[in-house]
C-alpha atoms as a PDB file:
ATOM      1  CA  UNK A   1     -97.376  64.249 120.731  1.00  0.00           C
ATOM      2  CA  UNK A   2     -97.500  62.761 117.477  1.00  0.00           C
ATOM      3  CA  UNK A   3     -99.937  64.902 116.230  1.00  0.00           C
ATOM      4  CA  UNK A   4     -98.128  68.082 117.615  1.00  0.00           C
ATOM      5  CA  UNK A   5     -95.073  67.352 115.746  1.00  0.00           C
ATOM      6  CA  UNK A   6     -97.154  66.966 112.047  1.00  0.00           C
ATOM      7  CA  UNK A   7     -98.724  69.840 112.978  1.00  0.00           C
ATOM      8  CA  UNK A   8     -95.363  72.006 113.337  1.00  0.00           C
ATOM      9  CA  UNK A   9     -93.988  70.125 110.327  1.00  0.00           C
ATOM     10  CA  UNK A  10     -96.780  71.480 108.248  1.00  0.00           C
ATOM     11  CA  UNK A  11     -96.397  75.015 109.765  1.00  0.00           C
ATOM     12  CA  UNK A  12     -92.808  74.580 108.585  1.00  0.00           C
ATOM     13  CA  UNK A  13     -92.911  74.139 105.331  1.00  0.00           C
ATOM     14  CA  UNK A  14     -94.287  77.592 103.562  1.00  0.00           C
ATOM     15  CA  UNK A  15     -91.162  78.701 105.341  1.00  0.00           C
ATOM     16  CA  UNK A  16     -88.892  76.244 103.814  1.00  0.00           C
ATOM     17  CA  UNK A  17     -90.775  76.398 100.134  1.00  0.00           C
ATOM     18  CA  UNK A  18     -89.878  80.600 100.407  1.00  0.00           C
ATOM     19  CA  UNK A  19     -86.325  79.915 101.235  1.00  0.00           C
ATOM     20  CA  UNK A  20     -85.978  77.224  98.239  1.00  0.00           C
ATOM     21  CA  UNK A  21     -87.842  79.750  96.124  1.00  0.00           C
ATOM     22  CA  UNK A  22     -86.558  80.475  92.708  1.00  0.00           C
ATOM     23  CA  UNK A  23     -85.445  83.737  91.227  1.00  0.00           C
ATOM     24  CA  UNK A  24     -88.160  85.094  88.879  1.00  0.00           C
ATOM     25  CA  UNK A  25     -86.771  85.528  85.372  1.00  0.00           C
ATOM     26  CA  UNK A  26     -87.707  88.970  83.708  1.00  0.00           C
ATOM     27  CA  UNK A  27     -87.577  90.873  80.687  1.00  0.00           C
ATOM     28  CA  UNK A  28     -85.901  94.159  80.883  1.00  0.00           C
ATOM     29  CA  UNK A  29     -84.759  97.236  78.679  1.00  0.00           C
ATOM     30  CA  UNK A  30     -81.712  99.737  79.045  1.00  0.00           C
ATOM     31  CA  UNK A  31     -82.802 103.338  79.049  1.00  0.00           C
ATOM     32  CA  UNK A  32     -82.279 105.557  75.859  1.00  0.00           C
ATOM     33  CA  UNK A  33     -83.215 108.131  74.305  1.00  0.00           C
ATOM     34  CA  UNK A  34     -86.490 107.452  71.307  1.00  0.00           C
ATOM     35  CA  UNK A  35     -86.538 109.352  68.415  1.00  0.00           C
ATOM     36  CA  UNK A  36     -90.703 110.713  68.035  1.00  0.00           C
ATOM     37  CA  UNK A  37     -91.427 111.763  65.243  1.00  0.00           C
ATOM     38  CA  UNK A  38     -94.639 114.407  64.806  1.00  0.00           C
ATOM     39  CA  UNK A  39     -96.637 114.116  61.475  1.00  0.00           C
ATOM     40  CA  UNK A  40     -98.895 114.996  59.080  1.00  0.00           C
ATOM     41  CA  UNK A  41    -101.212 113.149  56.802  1.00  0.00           C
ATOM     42  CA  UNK A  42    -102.741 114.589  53.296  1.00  0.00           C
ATOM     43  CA  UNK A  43    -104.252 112.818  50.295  1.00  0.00           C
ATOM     44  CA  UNK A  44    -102.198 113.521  47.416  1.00  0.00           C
ATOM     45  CA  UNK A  45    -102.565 113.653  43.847  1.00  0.00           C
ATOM     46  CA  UNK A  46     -99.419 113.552  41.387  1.00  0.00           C
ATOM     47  CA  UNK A  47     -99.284 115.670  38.710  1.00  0.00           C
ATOM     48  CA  UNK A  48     -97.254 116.643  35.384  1.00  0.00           C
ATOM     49  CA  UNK A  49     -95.955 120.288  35.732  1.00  0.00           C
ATOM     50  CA  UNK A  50     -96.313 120.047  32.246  1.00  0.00           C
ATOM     51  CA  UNK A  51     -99.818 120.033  31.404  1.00  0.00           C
ATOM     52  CA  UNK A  52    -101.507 121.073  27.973  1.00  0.00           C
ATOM     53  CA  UNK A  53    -105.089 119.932  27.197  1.00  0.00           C
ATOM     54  CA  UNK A  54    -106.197 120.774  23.854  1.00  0.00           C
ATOM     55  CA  UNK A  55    -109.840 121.836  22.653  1.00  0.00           C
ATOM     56  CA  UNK A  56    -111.153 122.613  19.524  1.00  0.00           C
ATOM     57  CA  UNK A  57    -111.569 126.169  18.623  1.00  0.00           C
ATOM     58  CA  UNK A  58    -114.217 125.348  15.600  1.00  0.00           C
ATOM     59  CA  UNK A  59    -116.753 122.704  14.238  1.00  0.00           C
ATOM     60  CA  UNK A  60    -114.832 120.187  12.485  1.00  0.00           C
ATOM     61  CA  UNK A  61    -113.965 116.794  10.979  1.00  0.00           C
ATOM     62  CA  UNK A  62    -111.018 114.634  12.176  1.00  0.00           C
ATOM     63  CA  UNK A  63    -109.260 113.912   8.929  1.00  0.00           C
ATOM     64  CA  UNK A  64    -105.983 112.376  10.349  1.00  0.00           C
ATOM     65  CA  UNK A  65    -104.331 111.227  13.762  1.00  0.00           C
ATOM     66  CA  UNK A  66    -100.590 112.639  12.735  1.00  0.00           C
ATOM     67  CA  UNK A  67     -99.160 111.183  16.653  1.00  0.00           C
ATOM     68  CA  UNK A  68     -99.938 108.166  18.459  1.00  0.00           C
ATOM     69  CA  UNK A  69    -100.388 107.706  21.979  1.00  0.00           C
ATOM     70  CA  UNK A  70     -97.544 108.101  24.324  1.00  0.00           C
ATOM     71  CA  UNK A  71     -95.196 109.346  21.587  1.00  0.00           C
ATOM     72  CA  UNK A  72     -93.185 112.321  22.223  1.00  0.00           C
ATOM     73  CA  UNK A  73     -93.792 116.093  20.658  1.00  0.00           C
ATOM     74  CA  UNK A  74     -91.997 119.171  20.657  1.00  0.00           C
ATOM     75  CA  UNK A  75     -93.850 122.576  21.040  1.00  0.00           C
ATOM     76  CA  UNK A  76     -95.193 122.987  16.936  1.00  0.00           C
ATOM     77  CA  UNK A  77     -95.259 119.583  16.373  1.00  0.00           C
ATOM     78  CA  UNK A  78     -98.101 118.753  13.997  1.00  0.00           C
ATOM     79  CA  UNK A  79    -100.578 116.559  15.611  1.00  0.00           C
ATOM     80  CA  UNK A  80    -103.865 116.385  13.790  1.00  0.00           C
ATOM     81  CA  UNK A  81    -105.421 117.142  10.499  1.00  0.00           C
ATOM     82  CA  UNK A  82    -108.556 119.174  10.860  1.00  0.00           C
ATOM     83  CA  UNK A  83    -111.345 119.980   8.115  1.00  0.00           C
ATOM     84  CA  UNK A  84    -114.204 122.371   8.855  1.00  0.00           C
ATOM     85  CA  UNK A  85    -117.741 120.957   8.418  1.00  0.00           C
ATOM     86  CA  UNK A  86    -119.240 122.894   6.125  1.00  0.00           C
ATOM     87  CA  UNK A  87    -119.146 121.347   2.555  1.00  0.00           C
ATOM     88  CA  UNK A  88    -120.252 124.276   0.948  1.00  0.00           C
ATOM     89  CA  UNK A  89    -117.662 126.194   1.151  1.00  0.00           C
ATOM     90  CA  UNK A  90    -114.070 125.182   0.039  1.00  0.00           C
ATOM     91  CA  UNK A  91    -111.599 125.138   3.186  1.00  0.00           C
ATOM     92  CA  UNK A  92    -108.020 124.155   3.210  1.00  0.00           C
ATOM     93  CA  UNK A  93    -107.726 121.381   5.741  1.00  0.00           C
ATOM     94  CA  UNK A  94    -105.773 122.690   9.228  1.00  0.00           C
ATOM     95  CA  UNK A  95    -102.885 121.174  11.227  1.00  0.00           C
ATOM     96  CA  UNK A  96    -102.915 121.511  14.939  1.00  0.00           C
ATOM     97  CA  UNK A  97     -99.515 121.843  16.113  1.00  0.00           C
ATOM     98  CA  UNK A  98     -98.796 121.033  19.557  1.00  0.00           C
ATOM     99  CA  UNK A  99     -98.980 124.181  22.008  1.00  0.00           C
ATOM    100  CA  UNK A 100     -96.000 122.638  24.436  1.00  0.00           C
ATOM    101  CA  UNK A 101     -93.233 120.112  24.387  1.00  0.00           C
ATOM    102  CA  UNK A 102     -94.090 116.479  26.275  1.00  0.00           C
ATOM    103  CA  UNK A 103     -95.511 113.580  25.535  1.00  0.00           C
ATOM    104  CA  UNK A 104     -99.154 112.565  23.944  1.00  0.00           C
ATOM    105  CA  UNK A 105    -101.065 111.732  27.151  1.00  0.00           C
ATOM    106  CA  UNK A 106    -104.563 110.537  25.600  1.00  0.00           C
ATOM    107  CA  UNK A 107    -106.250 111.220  22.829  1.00  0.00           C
ATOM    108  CA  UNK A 108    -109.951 111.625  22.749  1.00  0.00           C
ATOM    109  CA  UNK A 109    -111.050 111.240  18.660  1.00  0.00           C
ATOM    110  CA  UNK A 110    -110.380 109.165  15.830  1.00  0.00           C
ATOM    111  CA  UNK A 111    -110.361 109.539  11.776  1.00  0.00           C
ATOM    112  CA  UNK A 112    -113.548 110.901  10.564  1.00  0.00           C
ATOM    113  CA  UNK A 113    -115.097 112.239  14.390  1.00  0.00           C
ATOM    114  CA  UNK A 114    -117.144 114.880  14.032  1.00  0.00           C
ATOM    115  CA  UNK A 115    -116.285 117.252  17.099  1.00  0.00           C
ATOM    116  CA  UNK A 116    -117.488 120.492  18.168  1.00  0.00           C
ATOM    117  CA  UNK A 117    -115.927 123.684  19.309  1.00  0.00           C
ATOM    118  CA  UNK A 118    -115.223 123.404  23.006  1.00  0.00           C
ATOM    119  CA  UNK A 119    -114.608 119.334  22.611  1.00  0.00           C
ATOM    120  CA  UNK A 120    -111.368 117.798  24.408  1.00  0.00           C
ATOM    121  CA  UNK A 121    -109.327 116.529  22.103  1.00  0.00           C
ATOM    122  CA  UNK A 122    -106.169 115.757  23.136  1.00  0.00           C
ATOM    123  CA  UNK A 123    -103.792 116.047  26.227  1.00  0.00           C
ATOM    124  CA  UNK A 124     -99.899 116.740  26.502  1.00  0.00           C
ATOM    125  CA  UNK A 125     -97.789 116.066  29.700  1.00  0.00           C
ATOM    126  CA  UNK A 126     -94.443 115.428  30.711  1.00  0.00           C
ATOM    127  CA  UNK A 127     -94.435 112.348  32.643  1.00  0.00           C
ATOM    128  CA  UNK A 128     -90.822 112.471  33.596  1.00  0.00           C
ATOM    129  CA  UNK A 129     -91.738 116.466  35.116  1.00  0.00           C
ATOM    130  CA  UNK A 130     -93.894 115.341  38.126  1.00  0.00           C
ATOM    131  CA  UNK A 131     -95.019 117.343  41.683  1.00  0.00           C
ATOM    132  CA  UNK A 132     -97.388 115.701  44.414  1.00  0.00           C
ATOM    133  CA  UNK A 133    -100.122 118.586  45.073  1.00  0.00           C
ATOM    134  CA  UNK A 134    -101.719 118.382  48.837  1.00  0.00           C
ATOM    135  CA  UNK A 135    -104.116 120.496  50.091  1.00  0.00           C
ATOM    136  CA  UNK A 136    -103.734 121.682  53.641  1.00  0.00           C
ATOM    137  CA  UNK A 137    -106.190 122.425  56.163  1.00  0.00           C
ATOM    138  CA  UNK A 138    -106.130 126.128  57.816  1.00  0.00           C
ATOM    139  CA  UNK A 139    -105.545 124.340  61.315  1.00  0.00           C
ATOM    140  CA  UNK A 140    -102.334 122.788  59.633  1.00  0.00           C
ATOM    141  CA  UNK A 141    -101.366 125.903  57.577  1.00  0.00           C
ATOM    142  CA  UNK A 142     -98.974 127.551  59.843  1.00  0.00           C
ATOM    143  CA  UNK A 143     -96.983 123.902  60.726  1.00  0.00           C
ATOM    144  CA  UNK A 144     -96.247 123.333  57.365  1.00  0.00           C
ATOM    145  CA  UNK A 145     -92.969 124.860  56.121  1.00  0.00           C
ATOM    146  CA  UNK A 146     -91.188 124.742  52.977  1.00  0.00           C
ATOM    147  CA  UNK A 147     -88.449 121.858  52.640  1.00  0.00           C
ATOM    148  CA  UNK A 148     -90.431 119.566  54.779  1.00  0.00           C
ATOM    149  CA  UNK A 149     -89.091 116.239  54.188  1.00  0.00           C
ATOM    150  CA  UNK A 150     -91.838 113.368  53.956  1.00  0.00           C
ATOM    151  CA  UNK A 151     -93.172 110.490  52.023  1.00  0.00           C
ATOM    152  CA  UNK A 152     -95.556 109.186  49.303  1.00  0.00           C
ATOM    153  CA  UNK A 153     -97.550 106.047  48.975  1.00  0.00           C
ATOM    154  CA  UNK A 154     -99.617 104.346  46.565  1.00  0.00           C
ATOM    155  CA  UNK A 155    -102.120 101.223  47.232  1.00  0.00           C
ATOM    156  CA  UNK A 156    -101.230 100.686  43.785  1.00  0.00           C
ATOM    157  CA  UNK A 157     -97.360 100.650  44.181  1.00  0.00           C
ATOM    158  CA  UNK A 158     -97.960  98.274  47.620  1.00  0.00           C
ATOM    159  CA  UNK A 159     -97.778 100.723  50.004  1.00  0.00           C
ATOM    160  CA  UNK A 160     -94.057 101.598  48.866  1.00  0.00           C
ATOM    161  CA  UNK A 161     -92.381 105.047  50.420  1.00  0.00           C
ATOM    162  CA  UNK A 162     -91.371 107.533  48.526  1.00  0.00           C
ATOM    163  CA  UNK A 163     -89.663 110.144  49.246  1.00  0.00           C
ATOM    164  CA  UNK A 164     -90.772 113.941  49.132  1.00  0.00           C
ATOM    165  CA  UNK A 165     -90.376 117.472  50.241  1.00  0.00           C
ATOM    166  CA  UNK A 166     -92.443 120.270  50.825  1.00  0.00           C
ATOM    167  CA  UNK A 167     -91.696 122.301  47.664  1.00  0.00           C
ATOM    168  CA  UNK A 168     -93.980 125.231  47.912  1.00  0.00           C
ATOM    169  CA  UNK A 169     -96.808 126.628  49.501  1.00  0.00           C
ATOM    170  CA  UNK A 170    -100.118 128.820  48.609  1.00  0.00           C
ATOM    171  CA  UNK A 171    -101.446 131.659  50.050  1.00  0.00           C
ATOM    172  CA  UNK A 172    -104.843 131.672  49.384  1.00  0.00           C
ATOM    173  CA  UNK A 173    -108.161 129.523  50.910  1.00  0.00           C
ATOM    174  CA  UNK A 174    -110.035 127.615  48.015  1.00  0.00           C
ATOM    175  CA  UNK A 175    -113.370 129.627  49.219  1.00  0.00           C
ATOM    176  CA  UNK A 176    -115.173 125.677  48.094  1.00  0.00           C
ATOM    177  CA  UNK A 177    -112.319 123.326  50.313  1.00  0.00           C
ATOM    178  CA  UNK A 178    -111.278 125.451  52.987  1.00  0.00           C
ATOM    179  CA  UNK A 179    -107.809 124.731  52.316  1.00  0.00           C
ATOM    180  CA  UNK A 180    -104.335 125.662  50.704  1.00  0.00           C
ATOM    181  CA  UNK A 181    -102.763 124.151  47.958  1.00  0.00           C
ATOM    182  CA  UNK A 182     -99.218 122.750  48.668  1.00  0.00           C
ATOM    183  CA  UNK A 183     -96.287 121.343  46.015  1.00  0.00           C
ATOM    184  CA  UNK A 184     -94.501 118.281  47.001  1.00  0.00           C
ATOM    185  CA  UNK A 185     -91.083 117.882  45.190  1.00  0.00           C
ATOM    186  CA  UNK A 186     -90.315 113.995  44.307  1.00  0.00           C
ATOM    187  CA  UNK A 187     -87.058 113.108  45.505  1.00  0.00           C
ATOM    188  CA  UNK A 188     -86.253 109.871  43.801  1.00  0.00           C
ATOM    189  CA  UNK A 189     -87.018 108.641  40.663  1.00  0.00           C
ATOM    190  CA  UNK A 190     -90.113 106.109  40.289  1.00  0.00           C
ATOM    191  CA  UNK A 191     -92.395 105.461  37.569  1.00  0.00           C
ATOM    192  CA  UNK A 192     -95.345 107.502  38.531  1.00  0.00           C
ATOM    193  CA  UNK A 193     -97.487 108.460  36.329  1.00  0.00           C
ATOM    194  CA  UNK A 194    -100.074 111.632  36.717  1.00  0.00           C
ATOM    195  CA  UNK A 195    -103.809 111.452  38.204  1.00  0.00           C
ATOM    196  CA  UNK A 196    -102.112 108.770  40.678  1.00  0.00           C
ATOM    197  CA  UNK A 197    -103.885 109.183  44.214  1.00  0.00           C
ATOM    198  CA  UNK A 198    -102.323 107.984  47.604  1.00  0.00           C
ATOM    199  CA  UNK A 199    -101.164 109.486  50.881  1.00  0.00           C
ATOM    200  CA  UNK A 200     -98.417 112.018  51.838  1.00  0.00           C
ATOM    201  CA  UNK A 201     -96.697 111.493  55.156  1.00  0.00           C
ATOM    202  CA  UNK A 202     -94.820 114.888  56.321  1.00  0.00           C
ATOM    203  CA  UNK A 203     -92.685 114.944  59.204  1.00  0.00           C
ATOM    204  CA  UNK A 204     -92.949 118.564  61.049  1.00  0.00           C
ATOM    205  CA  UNK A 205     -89.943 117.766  63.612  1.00  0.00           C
ATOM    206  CA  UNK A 206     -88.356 115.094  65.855  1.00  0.00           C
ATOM    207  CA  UNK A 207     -87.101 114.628  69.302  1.00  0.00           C
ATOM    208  CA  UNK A 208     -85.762 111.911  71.546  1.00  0.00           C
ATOM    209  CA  UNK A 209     -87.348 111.157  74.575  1.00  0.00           C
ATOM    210  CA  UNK A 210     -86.991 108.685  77.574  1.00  0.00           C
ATOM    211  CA  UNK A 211     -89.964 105.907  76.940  1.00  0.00           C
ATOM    212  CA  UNK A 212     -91.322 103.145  78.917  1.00  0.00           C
ATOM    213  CA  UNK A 213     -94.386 100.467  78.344  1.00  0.00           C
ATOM    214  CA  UNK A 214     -96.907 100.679  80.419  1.00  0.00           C
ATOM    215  CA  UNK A 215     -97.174  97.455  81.531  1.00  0.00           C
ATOM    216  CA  UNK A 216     -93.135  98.008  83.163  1.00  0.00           C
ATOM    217  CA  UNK A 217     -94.901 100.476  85.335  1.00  0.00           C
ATOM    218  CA  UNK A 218     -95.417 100.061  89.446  1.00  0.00           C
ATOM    219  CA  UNK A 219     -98.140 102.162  90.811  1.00  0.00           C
ATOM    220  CA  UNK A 220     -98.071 103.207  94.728  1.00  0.00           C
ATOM    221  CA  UNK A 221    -100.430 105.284  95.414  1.00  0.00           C
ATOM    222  CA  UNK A 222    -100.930 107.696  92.955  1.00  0.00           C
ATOM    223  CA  UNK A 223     -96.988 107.152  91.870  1.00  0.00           C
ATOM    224  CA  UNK A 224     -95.711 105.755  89.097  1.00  0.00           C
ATOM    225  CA  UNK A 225     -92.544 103.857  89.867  1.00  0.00           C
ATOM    226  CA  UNK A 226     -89.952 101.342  88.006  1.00  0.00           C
ATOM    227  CA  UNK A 227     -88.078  98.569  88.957  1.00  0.00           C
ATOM    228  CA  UNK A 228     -84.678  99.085  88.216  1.00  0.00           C
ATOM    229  CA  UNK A 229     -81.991  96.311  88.376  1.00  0.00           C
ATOM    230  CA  UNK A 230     -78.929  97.170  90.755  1.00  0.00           C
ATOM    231  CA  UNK A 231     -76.023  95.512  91.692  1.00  0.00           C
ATOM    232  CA  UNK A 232     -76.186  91.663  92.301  1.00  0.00           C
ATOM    233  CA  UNK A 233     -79.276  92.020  90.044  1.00  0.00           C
ATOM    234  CA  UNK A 234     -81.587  93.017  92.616  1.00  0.00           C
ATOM    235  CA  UNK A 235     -84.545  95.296  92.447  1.00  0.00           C
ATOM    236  CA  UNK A 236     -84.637  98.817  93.836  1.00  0.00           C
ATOM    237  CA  UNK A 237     -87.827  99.963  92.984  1.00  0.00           C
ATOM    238  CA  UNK A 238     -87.574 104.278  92.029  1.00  0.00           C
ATOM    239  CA  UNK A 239     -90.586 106.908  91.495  1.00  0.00           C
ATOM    240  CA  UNK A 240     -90.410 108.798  87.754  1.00  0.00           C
ATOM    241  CA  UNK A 241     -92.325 111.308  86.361  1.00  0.00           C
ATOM    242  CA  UNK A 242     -94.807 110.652  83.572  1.00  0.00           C
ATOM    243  CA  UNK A 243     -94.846 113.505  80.223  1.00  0.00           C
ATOM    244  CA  UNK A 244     -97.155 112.599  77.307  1.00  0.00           C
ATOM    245  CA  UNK A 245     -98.699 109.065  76.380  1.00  0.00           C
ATOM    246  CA  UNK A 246     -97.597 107.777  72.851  1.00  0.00           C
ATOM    247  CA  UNK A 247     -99.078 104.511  71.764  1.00  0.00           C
ATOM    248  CA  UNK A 248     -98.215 101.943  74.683  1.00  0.00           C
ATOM    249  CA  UNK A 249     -95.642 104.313  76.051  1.00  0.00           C
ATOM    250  CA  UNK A 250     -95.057 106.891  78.350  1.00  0.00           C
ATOM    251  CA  UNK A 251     -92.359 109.676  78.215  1.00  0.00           C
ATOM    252  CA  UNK A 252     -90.432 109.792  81.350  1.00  0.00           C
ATOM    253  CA  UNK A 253     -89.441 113.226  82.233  1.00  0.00           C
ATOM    254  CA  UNK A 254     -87.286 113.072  85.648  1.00  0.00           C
ATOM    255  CA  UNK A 255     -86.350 110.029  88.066  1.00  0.00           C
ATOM    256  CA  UNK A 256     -84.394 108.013  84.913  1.00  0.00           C
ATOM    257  CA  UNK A 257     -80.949 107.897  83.219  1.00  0.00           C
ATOM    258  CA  UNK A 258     -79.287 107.029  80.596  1.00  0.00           C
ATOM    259  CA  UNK A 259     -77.737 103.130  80.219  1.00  0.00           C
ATOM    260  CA  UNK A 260     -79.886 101.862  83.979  1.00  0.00           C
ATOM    261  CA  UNK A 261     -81.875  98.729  83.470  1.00  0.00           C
ATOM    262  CA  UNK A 262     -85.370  98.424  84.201  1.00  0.00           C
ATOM    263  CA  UNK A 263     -88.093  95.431  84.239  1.00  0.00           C
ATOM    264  CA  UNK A 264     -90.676  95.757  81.353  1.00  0.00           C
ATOM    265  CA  UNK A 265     -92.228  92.500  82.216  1.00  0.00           C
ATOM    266  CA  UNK A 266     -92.184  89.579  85.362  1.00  0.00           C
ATOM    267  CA  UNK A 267     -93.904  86.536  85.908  1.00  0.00           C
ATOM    268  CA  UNK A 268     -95.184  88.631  89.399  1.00  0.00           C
ATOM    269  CA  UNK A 269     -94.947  91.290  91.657  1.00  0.00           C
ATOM    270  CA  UNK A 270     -91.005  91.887  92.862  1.00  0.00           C
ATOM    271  CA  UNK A 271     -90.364  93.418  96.033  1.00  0.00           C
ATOM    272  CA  UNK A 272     -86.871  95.686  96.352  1.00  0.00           C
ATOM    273  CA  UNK A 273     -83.837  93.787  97.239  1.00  0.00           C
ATOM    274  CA  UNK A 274     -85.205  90.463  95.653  1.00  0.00           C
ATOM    275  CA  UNK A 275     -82.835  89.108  93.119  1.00  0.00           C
ATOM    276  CA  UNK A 276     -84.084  88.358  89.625  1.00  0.00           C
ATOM    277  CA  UNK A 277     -82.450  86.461  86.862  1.00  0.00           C
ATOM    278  CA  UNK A 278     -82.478  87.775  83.083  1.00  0.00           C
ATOM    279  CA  UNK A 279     -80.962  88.207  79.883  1.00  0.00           C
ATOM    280  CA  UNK A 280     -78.994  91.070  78.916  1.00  0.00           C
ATOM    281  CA  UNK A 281     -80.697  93.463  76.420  1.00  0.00           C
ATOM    282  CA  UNK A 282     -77.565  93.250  73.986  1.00  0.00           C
ATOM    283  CA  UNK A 283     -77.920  89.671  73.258  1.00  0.00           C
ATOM    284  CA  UNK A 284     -81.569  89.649  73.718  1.00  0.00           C
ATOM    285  CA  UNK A 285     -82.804  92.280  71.182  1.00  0.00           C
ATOM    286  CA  UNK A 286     -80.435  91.886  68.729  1.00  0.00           C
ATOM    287  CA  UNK A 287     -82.276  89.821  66.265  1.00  0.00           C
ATOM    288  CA  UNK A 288     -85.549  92.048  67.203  1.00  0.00           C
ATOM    289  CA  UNK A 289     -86.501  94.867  64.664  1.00  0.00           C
ATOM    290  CA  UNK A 290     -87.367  97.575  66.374  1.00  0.00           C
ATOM    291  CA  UNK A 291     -90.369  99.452  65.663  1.00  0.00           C
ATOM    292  CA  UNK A 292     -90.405 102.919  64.070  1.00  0.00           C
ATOM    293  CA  UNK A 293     -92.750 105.241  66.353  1.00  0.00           C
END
């Protein structure tokens, strides 16, 4: 009899641990609307729309640097005193002026270099008159459109955004790159300087879409469900309809609405009309940064 009664008492008690058992606690999210954002990536040079390098047009003799390095010329400016090579003959000294109005970007001889027709001698720019030039792929050709919006980044500037806009666009292939040569108009004022490399980031359009992690999804079957929370914080378990996969996320294209609250994550499986305990979004996320997708 005895051992009847331990028997049943045993028996018993996965019945009385289920009834005791406590509501699992769960993470959840309220349904909105995610702003994606579709993009395109480019190398990017910046340059100086002003742009003047100057070679010599003889055989000659650097008598004097007239500017110094970084100083600033208008178009006629004198910049060097030049003296032709050949002794024999009696030469008045020339003056290169400056062809255009910027600043004195390098300068490649010193007093008393002997340079030779065709020899770089000095470059002008305008560092305060810069573009970003990209060049675009024929598969990207027709997405990009003029006034674009985007960004620039440097390694060199630690990754800082800048921001840009599509400025103007070429119509001819580089028969060498396969590509077209694109302007990108600097929005903001930063001090760039030209030959900088980095990367453009332009934005082609957005649009807000229903997303969910894919670890908050139930499968049965073949369908892909969530767990909604309902009244008296119990689970009602609903089948969606999966769009496009971004990252961790899935879009959700019928079966959801706007403002419900769904589980994202739960210590195990939850069955409908079990009651769950969590903590409301507001409260919960409001300390959280949310990521940018």
């Amino acid at each position: 009899m005895k051992a009847i009664l331990i028997l049943t008492a045993i028996w018993l008690i996965p019945l009385y641990t289920f009834g005791l058992e406590k509501s699992p606690t769960v993470e959840v999210k309220t349904v909105t609307k995610q702003t994606i954002e579709k993009k395109l990536f480019f190398p990017v040079e910046v340059l100086s729309k002003v742009h003047s390098e100057i070679t010599a047009d003889f055989n000659y003799i650097v008598q004097k640097r007239i500017v110094k390095l970084g100083q600033k010329v208008k178009r006629g400016s004198p910049l060097l005193s030049l003296r032709n090579q050949d002794f024999s003959q009696h030469y008045e000294p020339r003056v290169l002026e400056a062809p255009v109005t910027g600043v004195v970007a390098s300068i490649h001889v010193t007093n008393g270099q002997y340079i030779s027709k065709g020899e770089k001698i000095m470059t002008i720019n305008s560092p305060q008159e810069l573009y970003g030039k990209i060049e675009i792929s024929a598969v990207d050709y027709q997405k990009i459109k003029p006034n674009l919006k985007g960004f620039i980044q440097f390694s060199s500037l630690d990754g800082k955004k800048i921001p840009v806009k599509i400025k103007g666009i070429g119509t001819a292939v580089d028969p060498l790159t396969g590509t077209v040569s694109g302007e990108l108009e600097i929005l903001s004022q930063h001090k760039l300087v030209p030959g900088l490399i980095g990367l453009a980031e332009i934005t082609l359009e957005k649009q807000k879409k229903y997303l969910v992690p894919e670890k908050a999804l139930y499968y049965i079957g073949k369908d892909p469900y969530l767990a909604f929370i309902e009244n008296k914080n119990q689970i009602k378990k609903k089948k969606i309809s999966l769009g496009k996969r971004f990252g961790e996320n899935f879009e959700v294209t019928q079966g959801i609405q706007e403002n419900l609250l769904y589980v994202t994550s739960s210590p195990r499986f939850l069955k409908d009309g079990e009651t769950v305990n969590f903590t409301p979004p507001a409260s919960r996320e409001k300390n959280v940064k949310k990521d940018t997708l």
